[in-house]
C-alpha atoms as a PDB file:
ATOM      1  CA  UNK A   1      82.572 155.262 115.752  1.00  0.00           C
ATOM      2  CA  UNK A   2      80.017 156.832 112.717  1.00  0.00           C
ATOM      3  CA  UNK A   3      78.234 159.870 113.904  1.00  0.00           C
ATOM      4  CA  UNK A   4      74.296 159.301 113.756  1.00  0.00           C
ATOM      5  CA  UNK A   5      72.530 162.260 113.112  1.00  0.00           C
ATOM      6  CA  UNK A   6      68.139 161.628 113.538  1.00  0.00           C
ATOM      7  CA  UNK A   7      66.457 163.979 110.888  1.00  0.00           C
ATOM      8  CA  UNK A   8      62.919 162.851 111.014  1.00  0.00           C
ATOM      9  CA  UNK A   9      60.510 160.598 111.447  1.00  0.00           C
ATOM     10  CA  UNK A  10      59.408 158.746 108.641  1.00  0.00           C
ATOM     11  CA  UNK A  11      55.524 158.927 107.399  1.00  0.00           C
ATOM     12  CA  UNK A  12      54.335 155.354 107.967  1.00  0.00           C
ATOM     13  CA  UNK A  13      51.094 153.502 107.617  1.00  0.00           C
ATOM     14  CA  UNK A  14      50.794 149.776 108.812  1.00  0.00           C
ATOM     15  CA  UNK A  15      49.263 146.204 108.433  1.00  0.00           C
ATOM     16  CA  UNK A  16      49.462 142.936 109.692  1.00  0.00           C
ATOM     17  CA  UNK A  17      52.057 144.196 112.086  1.00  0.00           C
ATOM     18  CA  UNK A  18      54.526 145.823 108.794  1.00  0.00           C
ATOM     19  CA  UNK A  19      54.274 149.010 108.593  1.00  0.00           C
ATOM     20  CA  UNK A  20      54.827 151.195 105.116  1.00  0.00           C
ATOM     21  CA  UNK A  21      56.555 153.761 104.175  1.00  0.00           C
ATOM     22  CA  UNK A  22      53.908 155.915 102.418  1.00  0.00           C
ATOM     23  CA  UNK A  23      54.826 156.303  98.496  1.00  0.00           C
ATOM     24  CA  UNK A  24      57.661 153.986  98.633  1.00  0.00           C
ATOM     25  CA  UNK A  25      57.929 150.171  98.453  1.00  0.00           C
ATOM     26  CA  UNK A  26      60.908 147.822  98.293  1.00  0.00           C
ATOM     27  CA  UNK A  27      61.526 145.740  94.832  1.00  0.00           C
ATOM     28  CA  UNK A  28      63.419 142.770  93.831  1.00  0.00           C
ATOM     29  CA  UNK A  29      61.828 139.463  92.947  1.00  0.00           C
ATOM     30  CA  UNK A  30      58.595 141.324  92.606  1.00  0.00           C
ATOM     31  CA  UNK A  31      57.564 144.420  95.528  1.00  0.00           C
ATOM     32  CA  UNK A  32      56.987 144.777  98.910  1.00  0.00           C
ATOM     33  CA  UNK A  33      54.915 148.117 100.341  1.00  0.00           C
ATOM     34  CA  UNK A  34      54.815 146.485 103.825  1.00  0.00           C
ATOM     35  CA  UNK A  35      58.267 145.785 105.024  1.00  0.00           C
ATOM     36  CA  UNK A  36      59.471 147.385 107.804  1.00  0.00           C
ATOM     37  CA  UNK A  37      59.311 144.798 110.927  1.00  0.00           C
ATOM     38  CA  UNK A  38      59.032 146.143 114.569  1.00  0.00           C
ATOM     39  CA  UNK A  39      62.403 146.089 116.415  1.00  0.00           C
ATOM     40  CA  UNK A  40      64.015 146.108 112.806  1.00  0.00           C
ATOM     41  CA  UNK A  41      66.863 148.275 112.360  1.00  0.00           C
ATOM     42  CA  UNK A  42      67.372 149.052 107.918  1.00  0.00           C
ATOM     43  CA  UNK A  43      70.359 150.609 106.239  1.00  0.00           C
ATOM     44  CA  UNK A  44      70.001 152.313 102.775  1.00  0.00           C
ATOM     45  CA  UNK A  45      73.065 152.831 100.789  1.00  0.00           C
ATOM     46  CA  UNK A  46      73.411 154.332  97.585  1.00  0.00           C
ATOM     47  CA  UNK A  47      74.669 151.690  95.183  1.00  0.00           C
ATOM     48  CA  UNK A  48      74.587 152.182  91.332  1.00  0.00           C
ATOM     49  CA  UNK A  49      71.312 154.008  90.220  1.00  0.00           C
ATOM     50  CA  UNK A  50      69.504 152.820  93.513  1.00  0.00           C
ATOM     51  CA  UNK A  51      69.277 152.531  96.711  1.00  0.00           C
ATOM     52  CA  UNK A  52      70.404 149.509  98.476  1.00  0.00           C
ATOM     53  CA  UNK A  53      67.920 148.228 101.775  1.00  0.00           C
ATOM     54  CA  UNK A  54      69.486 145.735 103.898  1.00  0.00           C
ATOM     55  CA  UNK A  55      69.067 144.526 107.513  1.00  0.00           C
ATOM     56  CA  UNK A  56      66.155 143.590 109.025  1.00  0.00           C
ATOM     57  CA  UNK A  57      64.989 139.686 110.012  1.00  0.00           C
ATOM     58  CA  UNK A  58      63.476 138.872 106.603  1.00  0.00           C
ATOM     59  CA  UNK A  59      66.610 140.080 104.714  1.00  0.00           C
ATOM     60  CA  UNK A  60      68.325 137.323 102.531  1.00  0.00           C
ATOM     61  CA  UNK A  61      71.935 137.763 101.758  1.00  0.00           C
ATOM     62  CA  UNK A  62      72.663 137.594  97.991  1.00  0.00           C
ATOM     63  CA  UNK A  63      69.473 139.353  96.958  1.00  0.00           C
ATOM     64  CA  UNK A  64      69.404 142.746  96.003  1.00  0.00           C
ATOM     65  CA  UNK A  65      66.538 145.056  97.656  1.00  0.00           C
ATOM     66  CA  UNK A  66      65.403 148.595  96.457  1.00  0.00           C
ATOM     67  CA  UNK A  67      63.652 151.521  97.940  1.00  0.00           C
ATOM     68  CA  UNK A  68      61.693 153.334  95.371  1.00  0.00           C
ATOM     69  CA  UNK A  69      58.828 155.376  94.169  1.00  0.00           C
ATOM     70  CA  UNK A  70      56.646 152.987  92.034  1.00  0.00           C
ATOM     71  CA  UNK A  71      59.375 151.396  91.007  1.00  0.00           C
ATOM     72  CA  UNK A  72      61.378 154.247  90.047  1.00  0.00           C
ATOM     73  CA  UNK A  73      64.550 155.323  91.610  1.00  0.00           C
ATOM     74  CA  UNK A  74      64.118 157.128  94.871  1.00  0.00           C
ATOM     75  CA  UNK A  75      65.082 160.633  95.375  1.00  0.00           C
ATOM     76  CA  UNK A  76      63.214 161.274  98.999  1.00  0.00           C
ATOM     77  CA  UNK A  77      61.865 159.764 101.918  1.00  0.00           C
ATOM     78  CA  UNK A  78      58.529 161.075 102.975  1.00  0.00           C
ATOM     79  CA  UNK A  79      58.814 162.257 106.547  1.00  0.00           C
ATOM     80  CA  UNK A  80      56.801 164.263 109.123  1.00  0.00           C
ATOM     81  CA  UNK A  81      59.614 167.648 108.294  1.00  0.00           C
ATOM     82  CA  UNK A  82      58.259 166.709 104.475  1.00  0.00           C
ATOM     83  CA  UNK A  83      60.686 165.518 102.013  1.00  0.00           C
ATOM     84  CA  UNK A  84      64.113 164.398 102.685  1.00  0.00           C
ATOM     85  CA  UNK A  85      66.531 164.154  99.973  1.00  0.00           C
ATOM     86  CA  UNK A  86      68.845 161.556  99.936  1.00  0.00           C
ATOM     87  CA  UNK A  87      72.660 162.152  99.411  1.00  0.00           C
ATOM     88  CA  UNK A  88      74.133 159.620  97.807  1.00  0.00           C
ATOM     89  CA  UNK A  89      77.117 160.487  99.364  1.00  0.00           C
ATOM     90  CA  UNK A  90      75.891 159.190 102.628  1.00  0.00           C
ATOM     91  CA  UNK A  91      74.860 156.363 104.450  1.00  0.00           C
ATOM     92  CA  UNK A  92      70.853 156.118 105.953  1.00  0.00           C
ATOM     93  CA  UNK A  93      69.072 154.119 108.981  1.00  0.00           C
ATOM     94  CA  UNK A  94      65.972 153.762 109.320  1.00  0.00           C
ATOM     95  CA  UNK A  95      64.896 152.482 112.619  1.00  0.00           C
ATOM     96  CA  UNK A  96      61.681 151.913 114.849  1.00  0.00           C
ATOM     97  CA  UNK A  97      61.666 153.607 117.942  1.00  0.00           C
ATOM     98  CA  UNK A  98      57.992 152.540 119.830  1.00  0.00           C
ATOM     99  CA  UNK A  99      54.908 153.674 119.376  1.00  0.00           C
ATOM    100  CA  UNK A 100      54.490 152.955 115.739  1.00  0.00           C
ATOM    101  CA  UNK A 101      57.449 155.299 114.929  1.00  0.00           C
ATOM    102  CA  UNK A 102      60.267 155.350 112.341  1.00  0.00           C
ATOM    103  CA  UNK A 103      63.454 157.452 112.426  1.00  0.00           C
ATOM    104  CA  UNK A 104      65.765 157.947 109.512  1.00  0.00           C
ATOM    105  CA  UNK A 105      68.713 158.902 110.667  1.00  0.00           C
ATOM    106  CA  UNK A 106      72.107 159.790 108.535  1.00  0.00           C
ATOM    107  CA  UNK A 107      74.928 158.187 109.382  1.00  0.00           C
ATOM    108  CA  UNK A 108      78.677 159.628 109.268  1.00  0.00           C
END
């Protein structure tokens, strides 16, 4: 069983009942900025020049979901500990927890 390792929780601002990860948004068709979903549970993997979102009750299999910065690729995830850096040599959840909260947590 994968070792998963909480490193912060992520800066978030919500609507409508989504809530935001401040800075980033999530691209395919067009963007998303509100995307995570209460009870949700997200995986981002490193794939290419990007990094791959999946999970999640709106997520459609064959469609390819980003998390970047404007559009750009995504070097760091905003979080109350400030930045952290992404290794693409690792796995990442990111995963309510109550109370309006968001953990990323590294897996492995």
């Amino acid at each position: 069983m994968p070792t998963i390792t909480r490193l912060a929780t992520v800066e978030t601002t919500v609507q409508a009942g989504r809530a935001a990860v401040v800075s980033l948004r999530l691209d395919n068709d067009g963007f998303h900025t509100y995307w995570l979903v209460p009870g949700d549970t997200y995986r981002l993997r490193f794939v290419g020049f990007h990094w791959q979102v999946t999970g999640g009750s709106w997520f459609a299999a064959g469609h390819s979901y980003r998390l970047t910065r404007a559009g750009m690729p995504l070097v760091s995830v905003p979080t109350d500990r400030g930045e952290v850096v992404l290794l693409p040599s690792h796995e990442y959840l990111i995963h309510h927890v109550g109370e309006g909260d968001w953990w990323l947590s590294r897996c492995g």
